[in-house]
C-alpha atoms as a PDB file:
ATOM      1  CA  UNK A   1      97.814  25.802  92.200  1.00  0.00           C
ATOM      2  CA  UNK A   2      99.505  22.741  91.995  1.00  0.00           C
ATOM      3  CA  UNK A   3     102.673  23.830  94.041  1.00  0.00           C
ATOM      4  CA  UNK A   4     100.105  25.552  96.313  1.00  0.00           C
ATOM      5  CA  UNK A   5      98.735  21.667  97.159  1.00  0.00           C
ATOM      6  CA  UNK A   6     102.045  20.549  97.913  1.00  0.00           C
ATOM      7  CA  UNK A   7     102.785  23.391  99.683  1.00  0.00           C
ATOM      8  CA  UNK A   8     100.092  22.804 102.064  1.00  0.00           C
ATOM      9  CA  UNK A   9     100.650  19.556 102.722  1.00  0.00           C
ATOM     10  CA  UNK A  10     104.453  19.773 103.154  1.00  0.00           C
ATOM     11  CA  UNK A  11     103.925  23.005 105.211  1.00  0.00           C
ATOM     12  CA  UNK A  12     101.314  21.322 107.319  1.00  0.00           C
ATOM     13  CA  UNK A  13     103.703  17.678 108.125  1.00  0.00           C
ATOM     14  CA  UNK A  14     106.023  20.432 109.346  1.00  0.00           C
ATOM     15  CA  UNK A  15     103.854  21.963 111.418  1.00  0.00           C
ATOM     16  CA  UNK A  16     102.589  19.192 112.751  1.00  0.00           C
ATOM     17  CA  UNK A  17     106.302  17.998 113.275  1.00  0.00           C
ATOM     18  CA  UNK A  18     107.291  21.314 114.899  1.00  0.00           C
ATOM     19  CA  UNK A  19     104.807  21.206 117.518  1.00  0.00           C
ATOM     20  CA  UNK A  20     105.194  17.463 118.229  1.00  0.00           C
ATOM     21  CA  UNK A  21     109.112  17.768 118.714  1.00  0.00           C
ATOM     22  CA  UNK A  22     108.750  21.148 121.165  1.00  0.00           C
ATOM     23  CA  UNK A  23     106.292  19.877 123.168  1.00  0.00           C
ATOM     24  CA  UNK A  24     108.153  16.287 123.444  1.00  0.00           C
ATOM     25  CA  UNK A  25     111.198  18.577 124.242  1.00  0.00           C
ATOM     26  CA  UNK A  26     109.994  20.378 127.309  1.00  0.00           C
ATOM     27  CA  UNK A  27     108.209  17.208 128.614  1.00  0.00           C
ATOM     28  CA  UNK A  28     111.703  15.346 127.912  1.00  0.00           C
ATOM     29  CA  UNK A  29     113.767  17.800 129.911  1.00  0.00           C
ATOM     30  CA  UNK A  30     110.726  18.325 132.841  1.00  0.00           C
ATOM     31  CA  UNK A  31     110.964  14.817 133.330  1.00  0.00           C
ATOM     32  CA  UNK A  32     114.587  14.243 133.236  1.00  0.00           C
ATOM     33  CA  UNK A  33     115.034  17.526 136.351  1.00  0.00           C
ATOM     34  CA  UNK A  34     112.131  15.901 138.094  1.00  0.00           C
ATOM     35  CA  UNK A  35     113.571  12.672 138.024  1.00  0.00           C
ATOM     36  CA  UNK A  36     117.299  13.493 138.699  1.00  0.00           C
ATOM     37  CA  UNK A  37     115.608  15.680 141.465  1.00  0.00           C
ATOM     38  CA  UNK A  38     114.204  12.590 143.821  1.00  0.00           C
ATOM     39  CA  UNK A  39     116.742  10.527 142.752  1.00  0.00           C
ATOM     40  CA  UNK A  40     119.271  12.672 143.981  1.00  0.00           C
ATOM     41  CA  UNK A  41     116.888  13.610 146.740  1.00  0.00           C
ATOM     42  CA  UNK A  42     116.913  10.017 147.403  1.00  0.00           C
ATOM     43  CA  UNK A  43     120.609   9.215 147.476  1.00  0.00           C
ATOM     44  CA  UNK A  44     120.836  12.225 150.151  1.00  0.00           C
ATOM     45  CA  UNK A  45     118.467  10.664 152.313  1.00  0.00           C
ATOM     46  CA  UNK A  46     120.378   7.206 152.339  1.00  0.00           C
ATOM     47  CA  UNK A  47     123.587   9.234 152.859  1.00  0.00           C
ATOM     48  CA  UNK A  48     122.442  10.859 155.947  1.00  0.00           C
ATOM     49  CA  UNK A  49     120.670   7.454 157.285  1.00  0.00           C
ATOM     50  CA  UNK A  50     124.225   5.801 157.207  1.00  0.00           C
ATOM     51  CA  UNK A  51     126.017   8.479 158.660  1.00  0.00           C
ATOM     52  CA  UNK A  52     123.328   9.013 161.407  1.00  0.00           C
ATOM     53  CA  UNK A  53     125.049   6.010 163.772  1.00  0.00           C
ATOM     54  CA  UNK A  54     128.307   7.854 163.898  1.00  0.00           C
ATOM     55  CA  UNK A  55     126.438  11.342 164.757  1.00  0.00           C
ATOM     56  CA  UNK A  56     123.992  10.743 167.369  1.00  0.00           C
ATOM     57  CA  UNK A  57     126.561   9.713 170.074  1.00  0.00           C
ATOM     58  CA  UNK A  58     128.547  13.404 168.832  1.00  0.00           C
ATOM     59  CA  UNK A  59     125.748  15.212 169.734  1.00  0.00           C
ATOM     60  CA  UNK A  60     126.342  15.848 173.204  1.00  0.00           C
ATOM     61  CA  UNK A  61     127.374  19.180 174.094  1.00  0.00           C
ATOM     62  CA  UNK A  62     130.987  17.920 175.590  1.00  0.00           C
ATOM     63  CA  UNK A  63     131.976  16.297 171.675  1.00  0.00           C
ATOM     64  CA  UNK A  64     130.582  19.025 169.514  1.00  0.00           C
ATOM     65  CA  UNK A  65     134.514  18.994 168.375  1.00  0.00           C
ATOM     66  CA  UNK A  66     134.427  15.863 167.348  1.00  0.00           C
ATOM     67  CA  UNK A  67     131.210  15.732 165.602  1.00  0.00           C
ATOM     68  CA  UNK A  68     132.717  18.550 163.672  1.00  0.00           C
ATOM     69  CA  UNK A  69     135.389  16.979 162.609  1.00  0.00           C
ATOM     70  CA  UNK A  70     133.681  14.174 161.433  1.00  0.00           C
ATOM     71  CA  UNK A  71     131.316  15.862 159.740  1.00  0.00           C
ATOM     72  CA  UNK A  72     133.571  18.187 157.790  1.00  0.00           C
ATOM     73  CA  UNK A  73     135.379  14.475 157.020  1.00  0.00           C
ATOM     74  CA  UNK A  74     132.575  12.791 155.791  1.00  0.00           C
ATOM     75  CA  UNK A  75     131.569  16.074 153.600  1.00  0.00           C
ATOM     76  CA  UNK A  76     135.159  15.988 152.229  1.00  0.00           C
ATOM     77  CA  UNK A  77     134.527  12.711 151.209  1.00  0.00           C
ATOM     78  CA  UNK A  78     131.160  12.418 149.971  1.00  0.00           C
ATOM     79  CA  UNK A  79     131.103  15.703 148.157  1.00  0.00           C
ATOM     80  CA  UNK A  80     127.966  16.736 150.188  1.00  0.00           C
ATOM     81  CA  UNK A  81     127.617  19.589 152.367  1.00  0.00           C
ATOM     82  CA  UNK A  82     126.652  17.880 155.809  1.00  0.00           C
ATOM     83  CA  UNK A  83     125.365  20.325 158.738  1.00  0.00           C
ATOM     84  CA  UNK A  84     123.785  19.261 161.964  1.00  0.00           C
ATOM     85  CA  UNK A  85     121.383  21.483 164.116  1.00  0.00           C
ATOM     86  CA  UNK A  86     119.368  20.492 167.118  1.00  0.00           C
ATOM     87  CA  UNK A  87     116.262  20.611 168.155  1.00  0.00           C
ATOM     88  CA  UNK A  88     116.372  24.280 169.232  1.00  0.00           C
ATOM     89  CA  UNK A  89     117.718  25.321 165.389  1.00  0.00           C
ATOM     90  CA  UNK A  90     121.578  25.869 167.039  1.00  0.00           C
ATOM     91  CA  UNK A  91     124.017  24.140 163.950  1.00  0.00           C
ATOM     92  CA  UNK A  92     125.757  21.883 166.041  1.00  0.00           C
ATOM     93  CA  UNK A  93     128.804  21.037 162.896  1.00  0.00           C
ATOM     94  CA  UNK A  94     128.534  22.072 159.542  1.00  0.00           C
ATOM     95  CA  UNK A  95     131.497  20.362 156.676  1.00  0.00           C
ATOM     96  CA  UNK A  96     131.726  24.197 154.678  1.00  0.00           C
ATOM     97  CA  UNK A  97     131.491  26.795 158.096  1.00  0.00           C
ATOM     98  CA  UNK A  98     132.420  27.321 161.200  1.00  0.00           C
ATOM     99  CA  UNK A  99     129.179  26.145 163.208  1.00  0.00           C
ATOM    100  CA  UNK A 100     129.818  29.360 165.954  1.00  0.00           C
ATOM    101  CA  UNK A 101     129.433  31.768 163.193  1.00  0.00           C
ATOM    102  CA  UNK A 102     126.230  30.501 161.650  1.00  0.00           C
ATOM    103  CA  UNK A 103     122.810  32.047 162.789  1.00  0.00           C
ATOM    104  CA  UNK A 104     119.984  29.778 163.571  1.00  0.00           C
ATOM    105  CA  UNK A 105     118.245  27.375 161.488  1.00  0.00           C
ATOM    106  CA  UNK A 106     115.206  26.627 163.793  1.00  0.00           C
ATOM    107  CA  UNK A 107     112.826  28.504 160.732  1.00  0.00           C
ATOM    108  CA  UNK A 108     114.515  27.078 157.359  1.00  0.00           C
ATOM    109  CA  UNK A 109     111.515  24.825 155.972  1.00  0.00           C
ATOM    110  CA  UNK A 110     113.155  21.763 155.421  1.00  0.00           C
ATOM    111  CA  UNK A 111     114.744  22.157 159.230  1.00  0.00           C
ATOM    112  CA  UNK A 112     111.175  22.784 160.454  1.00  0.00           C
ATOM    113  CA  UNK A 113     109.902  19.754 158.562  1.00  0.00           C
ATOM    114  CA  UNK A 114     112.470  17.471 160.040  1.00  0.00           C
ATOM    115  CA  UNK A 115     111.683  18.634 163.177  1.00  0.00           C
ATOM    116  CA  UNK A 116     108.310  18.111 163.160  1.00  0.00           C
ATOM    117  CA  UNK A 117     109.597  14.257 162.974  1.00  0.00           C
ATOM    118  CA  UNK A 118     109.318  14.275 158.874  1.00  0.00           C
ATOM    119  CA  UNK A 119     111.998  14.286 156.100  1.00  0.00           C
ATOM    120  CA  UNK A 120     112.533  17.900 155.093  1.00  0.00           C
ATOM    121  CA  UNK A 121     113.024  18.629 151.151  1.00  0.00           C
ATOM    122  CA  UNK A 122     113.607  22.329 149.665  1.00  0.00           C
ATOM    123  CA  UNK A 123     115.249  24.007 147.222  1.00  0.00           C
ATOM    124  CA  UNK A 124     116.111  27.662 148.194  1.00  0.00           C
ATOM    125  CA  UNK A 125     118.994  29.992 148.182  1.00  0.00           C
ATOM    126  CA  UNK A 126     121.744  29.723 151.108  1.00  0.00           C
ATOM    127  CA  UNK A 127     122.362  32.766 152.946  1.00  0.00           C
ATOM    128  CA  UNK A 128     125.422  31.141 154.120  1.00  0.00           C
ATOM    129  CA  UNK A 129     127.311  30.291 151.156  1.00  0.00           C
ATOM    130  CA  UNK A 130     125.295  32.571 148.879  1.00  0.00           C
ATOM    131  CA  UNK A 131     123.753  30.170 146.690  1.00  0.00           C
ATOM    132  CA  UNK A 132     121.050  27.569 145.502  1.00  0.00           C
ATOM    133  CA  UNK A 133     121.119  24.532 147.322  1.00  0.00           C
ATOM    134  CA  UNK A 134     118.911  21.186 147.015  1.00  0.00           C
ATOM    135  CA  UNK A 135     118.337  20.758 151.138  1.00  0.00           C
ATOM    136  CA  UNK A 136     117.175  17.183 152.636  1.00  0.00           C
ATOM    137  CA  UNK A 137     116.739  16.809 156.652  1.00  0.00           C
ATOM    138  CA  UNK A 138     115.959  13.944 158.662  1.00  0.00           C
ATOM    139  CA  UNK A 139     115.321  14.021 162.105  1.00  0.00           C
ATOM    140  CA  UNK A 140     117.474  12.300 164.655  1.00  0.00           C
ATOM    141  CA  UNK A 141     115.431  10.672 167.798  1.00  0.00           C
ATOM    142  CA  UNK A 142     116.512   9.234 171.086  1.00  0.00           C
ATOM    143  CA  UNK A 143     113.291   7.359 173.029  1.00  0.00           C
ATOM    144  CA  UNK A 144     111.440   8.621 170.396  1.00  0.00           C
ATOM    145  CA  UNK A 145     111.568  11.916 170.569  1.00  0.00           C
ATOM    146  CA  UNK A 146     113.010  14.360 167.701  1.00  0.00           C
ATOM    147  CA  UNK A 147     116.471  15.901 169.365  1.00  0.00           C
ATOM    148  CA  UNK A 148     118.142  17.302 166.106  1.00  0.00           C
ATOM    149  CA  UNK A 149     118.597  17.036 162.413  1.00  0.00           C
ATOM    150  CA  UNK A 150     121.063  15.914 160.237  1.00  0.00           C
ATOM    151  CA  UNK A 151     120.853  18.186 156.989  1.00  0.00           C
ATOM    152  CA  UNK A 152     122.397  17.407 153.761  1.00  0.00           C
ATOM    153  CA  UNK A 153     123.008  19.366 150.877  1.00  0.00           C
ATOM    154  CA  UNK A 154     124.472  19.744 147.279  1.00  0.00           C
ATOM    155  CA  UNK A 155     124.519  23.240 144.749  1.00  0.00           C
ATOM    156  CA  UNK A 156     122.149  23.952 142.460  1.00  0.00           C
ATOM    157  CA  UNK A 157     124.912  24.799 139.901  1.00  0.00           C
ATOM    158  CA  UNK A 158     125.897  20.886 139.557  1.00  0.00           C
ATOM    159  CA  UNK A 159     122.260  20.071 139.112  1.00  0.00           C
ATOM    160  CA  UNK A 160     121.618  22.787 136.994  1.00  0.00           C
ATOM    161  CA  UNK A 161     124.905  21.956 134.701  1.00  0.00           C
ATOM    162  CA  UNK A 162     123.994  18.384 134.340  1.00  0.00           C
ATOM    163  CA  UNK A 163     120.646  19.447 132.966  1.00  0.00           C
ATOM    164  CA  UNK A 164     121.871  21.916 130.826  1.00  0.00           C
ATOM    165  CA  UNK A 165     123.769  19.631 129.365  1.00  0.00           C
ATOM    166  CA  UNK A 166     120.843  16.940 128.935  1.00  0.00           C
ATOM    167  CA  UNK A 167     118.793  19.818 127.467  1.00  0.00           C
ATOM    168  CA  UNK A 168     121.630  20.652 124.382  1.00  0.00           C
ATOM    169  CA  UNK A 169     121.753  16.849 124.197  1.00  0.00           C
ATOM    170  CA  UNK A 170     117.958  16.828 123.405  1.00  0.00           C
ATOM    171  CA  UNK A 171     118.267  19.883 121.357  1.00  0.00           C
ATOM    172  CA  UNK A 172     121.023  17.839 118.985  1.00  0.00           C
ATOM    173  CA  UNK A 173     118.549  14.923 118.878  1.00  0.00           C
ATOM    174  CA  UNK A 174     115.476  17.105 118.320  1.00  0.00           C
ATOM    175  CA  UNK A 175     117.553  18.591 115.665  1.00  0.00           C
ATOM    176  CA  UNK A 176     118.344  15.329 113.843  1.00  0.00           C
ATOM    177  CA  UNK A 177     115.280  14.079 114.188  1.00  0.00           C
ATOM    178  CA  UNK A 178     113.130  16.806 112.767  1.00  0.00           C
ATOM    179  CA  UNK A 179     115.182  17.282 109.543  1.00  0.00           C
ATOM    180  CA  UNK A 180     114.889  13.492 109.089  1.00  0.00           C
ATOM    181  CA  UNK A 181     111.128  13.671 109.676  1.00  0.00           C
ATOM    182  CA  UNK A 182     110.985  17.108 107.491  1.00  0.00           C
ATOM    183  CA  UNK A 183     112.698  15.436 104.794  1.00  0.00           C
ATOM    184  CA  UNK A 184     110.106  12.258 105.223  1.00  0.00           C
ATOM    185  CA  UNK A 185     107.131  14.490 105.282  1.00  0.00           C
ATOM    186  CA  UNK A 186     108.549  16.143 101.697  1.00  0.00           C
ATOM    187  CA  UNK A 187     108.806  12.670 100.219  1.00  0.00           C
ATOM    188  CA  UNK A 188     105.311  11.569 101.521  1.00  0.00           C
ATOM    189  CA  UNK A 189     103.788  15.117 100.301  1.00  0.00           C
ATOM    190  CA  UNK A 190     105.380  14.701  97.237  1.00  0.00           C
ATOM    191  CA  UNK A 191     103.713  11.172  96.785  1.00  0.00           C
ATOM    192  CA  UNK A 192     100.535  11.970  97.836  1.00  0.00           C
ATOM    193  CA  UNK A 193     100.431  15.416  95.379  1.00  0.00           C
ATOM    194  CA  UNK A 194     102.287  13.835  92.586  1.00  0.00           C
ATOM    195  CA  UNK A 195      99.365  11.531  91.349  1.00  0.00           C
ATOM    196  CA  UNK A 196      96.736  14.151  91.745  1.00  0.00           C
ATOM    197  CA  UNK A 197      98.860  16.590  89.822  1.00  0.00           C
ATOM    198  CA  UNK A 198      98.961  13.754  86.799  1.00  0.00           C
ATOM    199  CA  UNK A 199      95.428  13.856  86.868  1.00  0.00           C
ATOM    200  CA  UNK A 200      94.695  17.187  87.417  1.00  0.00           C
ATOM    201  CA  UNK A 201      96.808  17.796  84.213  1.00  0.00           C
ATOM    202  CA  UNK A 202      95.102  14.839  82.215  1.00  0.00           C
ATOM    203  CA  UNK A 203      91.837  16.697  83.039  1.00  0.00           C
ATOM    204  CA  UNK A 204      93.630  20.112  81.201  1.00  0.00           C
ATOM    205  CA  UNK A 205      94.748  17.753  78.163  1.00  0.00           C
ATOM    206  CA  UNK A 206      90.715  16.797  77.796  1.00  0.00           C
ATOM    207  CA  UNK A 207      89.873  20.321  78.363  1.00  0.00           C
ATOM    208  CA  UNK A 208      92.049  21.098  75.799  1.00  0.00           C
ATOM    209  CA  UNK A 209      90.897  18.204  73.214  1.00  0.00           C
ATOM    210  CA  UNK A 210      93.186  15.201  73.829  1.00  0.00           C
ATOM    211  CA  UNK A 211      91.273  12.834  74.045  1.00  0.00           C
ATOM    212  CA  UNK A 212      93.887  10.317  74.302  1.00  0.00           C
ATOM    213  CA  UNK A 213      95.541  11.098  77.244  1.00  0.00           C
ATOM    214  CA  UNK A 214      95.766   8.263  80.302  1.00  0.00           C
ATOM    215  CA  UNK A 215      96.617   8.162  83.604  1.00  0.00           C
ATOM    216  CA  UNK A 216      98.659   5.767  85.081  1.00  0.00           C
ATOM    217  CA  UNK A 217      99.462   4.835  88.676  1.00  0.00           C
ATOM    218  CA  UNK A 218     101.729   2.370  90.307  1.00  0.00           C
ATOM    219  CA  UNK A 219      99.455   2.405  93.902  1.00  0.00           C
ATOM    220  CA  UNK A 220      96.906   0.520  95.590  1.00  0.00           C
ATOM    221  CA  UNK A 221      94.378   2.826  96.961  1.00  0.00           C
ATOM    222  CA  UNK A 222      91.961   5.243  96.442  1.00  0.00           C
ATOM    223  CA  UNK A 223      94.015   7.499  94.022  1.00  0.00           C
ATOM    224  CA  UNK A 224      94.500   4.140  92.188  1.00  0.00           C
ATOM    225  CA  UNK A 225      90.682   3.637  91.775  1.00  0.00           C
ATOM    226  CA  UNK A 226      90.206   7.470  90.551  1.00  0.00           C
ATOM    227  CA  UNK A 227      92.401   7.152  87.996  1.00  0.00           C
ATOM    228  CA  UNK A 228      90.983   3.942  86.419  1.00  0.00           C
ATOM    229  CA  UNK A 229      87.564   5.944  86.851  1.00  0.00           C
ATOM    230  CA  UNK A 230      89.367   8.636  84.637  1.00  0.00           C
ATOM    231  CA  UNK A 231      90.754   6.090  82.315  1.00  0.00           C
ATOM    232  CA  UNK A 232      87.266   5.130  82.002  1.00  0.00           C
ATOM    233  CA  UNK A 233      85.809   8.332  81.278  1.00  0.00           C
ATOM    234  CA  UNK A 234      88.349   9.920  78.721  1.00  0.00           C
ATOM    235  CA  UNK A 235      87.376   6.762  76.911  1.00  0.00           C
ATOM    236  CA  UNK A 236      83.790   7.124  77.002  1.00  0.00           C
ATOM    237  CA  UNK A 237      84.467  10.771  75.914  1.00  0.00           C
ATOM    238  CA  UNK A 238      86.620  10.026  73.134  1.00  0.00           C
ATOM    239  CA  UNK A 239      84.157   7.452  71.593  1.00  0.00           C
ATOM    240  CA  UNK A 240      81.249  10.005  71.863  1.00  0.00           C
ATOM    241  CA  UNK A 241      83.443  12.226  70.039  1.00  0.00           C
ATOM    242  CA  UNK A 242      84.644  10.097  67.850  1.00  0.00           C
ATOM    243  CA  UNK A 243      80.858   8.852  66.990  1.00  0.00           C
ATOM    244  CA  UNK A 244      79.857  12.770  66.640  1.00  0.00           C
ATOM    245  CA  UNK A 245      82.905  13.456  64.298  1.00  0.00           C
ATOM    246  CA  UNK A 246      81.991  10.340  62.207  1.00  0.00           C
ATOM    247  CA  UNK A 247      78.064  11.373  61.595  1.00  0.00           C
ATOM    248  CA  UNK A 248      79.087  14.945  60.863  1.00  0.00           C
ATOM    249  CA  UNK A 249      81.640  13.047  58.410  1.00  0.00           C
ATOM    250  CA  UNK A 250      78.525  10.803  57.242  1.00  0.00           C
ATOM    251  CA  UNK A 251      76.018  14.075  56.371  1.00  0.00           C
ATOM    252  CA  UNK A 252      78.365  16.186  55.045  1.00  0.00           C
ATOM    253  CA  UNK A 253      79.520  13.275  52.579  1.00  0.00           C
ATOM    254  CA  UNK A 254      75.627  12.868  52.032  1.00  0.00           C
ATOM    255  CA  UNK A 255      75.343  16.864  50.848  1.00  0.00           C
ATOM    256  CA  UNK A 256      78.152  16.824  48.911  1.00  0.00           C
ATOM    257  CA  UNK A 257      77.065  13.873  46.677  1.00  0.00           C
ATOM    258  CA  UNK A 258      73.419  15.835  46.140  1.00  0.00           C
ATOM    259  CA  UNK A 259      73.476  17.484  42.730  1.00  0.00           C
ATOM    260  CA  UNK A 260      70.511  19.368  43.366  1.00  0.00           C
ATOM    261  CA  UNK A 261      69.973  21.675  46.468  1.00  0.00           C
ATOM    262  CA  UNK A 262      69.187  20.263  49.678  1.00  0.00           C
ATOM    263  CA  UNK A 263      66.979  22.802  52.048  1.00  0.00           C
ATOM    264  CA  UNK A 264      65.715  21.855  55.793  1.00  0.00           C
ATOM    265  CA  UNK A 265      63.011  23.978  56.778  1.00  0.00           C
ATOM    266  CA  UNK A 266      61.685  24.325  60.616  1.00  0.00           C
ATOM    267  CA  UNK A 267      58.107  23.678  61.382  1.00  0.00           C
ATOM    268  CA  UNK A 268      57.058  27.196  60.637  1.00  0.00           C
ATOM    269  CA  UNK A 269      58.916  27.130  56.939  1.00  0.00           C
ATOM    270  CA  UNK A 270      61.834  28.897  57.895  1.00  0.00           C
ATOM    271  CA  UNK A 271      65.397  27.479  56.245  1.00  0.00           C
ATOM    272  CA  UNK A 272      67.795  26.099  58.549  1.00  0.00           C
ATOM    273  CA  UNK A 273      70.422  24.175  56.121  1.00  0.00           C
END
């Protein structure tokens, strides 16, 4: 019974610790992809806003060599898959294909976004290069109206590796911490159980007839006040006992010193010593 109280205790703190260190887990690692997602989503945007001086006079039909060129530069050098459509879907350059050979974008969502004059954001799989890409479009305007968009891109693999990464990094530190606060929730279980196990065995000495036993606790709380309470009462127990032992003493000292026989009747005359 008494392991059975620790038991619960300990078993519980775990629990408890288990379900606090999973749930701070997923929120940990939902935060850190949502995040790294508009921060990245971010530093695309600011990419494609300096770039867009040096594409909008390329756009013309008569430099669409040129604007390829310089986009498949700038790509090189960024690390950013740059493509450029206009405002009838045609990809005008791309920095990974040959624009000629790439089908129109005019319904891709974040292409449809941008040119409805907003910045475009998706995350879908690319049919050209055959896998999942974190898309951001911004329109380009001349006089105010929407004439292209300027689309940049990175793989999902990069973004997915970094995470993966920060997930077995929290995994390691959830880890760590748990069997630290395991190991904490032992010690504190065995604090709280070891006191009530002293008195729950100075109950069995009394039960048993020790009337001497004591309980003593180094604390400052309840358990504390319980066992000076218990102090208290195998005292009061052992000087009832002790006054019962010494008049049984004091009568059966007073019959043995009779030389002639003592009788106690009841009230109807029947002999009960």
């Amino acid at each position: 019974m008494k392991k059975s109280f620790f038991a619960k205790i300990a078993l519980a703190g775990v629990a408890i610790i288990a379900l606090l260190s999973s749930a701070l887990f997923f929120i940990s690692v939902q935060t850190f992809q949502e995040h790294y997602r508009n921060v990245l989503i971010e530093v695309l945007r600011k990419q494609a806003e300096l770039l867009m001086p040096q594409i909008l006079p390329l756009m013309a039909p008569h430099r669409a060599g040129e604007l390829d060129a310089l986009v498949k530069k700038a790509g090189a050098t960024i690390q950013t898959r740059i493509t450029i459509i206009d405002s009838h879907g045609t990809v005008l350059a791309d920095s990974e294909k040959d624009p000629k050979t790439m089908e129109n974008h005019r319904t891709r969502p974040e292409i449809m976004q941008a040119l409805g004059g907003e910045i475009g954001t998706s995350i879908r799989h690319s049919a050209t290069v055959a896998e999942d890409m974190l898309y951001v479009a911004l329109p380009t305007r001349q006089d105010g109206t929407v004439t292209g968009v300027v689309r940049m891109s990175v793989f999902m693999h990069d973004i997915k590796a970094l995470i993966a990464g920060f997930r077995k990094g929290m995994i390691r530190v959830g880890v760590f911490a748990s069997v630290v606060a395991i190991a904490l929730a032992f010690i504190l279980s065995r604090k709280v159980t070891t006191p009530v196990r002293m008195l729950s065995e100075a109950s069995q000495a009394i039960g048993a007839g020790n009337y001497d036993v004591h309980v003593f606790l180094d604390s400052n709380d309840e358990l504390q006040e319980c066992a000076e309470s218990f102090n208290v009462m195998a005292e009061k127990i052992k000087a009832q006992f002790d006054e019962i032992v010494l008049r049984r003493e004091e009568l059966e000292n007073i019959i043995a010193a009779m030389h002639e026989y003592l009788l106690v009747l009841d009230s109807e005359g029947r002999i009960v010593l």
